[in-house]
Protein backbone atom coordinates (compact mmCIF):
# COMPACT_ATOMS: atom_id res chain seq x y z
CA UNK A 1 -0.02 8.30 -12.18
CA UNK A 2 1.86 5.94 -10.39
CA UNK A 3 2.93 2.89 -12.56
CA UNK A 4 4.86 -0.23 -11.90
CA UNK A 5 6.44 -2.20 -14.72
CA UNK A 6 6.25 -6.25 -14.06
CA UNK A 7 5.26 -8.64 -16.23
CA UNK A 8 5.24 -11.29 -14.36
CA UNK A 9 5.01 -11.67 -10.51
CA UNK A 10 9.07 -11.70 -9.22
CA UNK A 11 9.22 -8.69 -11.23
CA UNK A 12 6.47 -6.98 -9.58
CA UNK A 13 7.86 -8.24 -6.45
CA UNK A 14 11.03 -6.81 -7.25
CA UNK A 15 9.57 -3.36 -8.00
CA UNK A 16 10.25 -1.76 -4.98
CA UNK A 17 13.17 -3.18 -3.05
CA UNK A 18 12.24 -1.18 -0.55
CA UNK A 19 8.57 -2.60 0.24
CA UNK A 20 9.59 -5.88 -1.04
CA UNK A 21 9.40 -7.34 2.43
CA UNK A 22 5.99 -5.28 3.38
CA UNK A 23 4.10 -7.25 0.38
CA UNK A 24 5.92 -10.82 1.24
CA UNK A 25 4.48 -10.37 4.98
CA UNK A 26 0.93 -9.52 3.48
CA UNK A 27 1.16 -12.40 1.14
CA UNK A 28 2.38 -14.48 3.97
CA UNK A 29 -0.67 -13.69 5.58
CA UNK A 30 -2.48 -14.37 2.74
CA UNK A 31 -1.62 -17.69 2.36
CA UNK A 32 -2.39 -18.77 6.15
CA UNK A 33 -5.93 -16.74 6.73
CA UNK A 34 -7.28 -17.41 2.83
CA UNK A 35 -5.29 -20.46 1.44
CA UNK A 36 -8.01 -21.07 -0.59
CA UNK A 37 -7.66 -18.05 -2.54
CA UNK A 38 -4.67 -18.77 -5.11
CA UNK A 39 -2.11 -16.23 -5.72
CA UNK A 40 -1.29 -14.89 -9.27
CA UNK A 41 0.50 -12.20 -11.25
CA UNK A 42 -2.35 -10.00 -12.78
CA UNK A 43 -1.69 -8.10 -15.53
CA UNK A 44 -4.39 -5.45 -15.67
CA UNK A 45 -6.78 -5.13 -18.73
CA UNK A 46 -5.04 -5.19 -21.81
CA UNK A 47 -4.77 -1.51 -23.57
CA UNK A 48 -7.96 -0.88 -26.13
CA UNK A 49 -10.24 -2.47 -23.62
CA UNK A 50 -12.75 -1.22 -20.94
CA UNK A 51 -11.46 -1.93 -17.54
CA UNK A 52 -8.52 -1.38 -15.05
CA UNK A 53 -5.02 -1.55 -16.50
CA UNK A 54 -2.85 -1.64 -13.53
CA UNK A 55 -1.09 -5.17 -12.79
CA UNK A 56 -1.37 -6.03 -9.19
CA UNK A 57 -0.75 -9.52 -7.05
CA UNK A 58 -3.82 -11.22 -7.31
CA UNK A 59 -5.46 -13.82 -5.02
CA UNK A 60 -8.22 -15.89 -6.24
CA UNK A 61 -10.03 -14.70 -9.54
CA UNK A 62 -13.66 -14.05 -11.03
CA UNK A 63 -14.83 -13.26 -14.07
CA UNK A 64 -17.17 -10.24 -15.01
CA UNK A 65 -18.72 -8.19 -17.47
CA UNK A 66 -17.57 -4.81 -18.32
CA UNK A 67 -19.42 -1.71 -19.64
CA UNK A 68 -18.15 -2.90 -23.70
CA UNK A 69 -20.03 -5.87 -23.07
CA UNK A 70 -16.78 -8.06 -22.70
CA UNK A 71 -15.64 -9.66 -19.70
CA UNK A 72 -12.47 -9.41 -18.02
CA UNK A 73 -10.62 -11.46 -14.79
CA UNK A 74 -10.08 -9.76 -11.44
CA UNK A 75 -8.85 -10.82 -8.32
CA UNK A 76 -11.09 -11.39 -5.42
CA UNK A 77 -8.19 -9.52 -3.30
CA UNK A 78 -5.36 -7.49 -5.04
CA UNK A 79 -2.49 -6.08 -3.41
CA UNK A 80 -1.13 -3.04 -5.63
CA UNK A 81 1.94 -1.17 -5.04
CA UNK A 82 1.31 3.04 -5.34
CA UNK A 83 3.54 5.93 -5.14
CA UNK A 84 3.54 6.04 -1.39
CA UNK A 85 1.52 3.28 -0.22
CA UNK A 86 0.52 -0.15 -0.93
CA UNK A 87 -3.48 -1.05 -1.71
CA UNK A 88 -5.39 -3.68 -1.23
CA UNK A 89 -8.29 -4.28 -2.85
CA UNK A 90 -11.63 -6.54 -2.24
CA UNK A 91 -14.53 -7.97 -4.76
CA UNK A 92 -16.71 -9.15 -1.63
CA UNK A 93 -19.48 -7.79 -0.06
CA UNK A 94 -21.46 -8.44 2.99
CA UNK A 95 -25.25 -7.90 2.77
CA UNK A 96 -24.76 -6.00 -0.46
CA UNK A 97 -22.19 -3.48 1.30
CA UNK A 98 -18.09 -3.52 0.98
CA UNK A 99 -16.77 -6.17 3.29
CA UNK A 100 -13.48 -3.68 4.16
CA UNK A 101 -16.26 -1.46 5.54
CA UNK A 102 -17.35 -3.17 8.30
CA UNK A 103 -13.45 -2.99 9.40
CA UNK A 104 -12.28 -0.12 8.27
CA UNK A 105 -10.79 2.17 11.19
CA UNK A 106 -9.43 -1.63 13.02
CA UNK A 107 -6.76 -2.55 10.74
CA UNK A 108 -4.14 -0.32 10.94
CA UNK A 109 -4.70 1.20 7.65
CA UNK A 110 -3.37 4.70 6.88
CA UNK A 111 -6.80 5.49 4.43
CA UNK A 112 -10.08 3.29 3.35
CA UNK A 113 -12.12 3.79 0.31
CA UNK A 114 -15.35 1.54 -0.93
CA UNK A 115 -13.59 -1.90 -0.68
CA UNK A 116 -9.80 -1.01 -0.35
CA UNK A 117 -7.55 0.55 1.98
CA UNK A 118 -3.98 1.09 1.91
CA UNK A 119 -1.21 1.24 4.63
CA UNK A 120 2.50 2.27 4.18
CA UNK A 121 3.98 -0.54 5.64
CA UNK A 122 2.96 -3.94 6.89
CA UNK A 123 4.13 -3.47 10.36
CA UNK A 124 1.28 -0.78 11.05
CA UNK A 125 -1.15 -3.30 10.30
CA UNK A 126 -3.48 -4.60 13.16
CA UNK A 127 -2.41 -8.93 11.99
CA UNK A 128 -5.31 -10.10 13.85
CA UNK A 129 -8.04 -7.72 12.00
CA UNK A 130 -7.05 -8.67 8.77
CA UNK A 131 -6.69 -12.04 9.39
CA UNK A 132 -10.67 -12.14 10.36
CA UNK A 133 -10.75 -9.67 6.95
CA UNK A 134 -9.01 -11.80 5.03
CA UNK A 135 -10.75 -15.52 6.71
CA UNK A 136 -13.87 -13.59 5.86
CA UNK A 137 -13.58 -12.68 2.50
CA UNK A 138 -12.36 -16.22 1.53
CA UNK A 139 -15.62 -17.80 3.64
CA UNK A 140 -18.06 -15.37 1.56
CA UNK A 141 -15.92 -16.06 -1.48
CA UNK A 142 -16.46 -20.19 -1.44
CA UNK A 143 -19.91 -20.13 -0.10
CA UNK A 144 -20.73 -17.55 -2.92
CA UNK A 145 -18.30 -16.83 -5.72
CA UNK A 146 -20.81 -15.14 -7.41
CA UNK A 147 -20.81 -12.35 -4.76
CA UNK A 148 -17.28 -10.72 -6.65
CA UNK A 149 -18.93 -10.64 -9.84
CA UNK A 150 -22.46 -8.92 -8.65
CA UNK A 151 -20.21 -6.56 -6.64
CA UNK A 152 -18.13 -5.60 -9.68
CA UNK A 153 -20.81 -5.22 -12.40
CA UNK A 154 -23.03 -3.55 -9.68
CA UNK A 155 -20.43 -0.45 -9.06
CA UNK A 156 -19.20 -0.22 -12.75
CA UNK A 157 -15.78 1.29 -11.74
CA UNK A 158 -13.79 0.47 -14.65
């Protein structure tokens, strides 16, 4: 498995020199489509604990329960480098169905999966469909931001 080691988020920025630029230009994007949606360092669930361990760049954050009974933070969108890609990964749903769904195959993306998809560098992405994806998700997310956390504890992925 693929692991980066950051602790905090210039580190994890750092990781990769490489794709350095390809996650500044999706944060940049970020930051004009879903201002609203704070960025942060997340550390993944702390070892001993139910839930994802893998640290990420978070925007905007929810609480929800996990299967221990506890309850853990996640990002409403996480962008997470991998071994040849980089992920991004959505808590929203439209209608009780994925938001990245009703755009997957129109953003450029090299694969999509439930709410993610992940590209292999920025420049392959389709700006103008994520920018709806990304205006979208924040819209949903302040109207509702209970939407994350019935998406989360509905799919019990962690």
């Amino acid at each position: 498995m693929f692991r980066v080691t950051a602790d905090s988020l210039e580190t994890y920025l750092d990781f990769d020199p490489a794709r350095k630029s390809d996650l500044l230009q999706f944060d940049a994007l970020i930051k004009k489509a879903a201002p609203q949606l704070k960025r942060y360092f997340h550390q993944g669930t702390p070892a001993g604990e139910a839930g994802m361990r893998m640290n990420m760049i978070g925007y905007g954050r929810f609480r929800y329960a996990i299967k221990s009974g506890k309850s853990t933070d996640w990002p409403v969108i996480g962008i997470a480098l991998q071994k040849n890609y980089i992920s991004a990964y959505f808590s929203i749903t439209i209608d009780g169905s994925p938001i990245v769904g009703a755009y997957a195959g129109r953003l450029g993306e090299t694969r999509s999966g439930r709410n993610n998809f992940s590209f292999v560098a920025f420049v392959d992405l389709d700006a103008e469909a994520l920018s709806a994806l990304l205006s979208e998700t924040e819209r949903i997310y302040v109207s509702d931001p209970e939407n994350p956390r019935r998406y989360r504890e509905g799919s019990r992925n962690d």
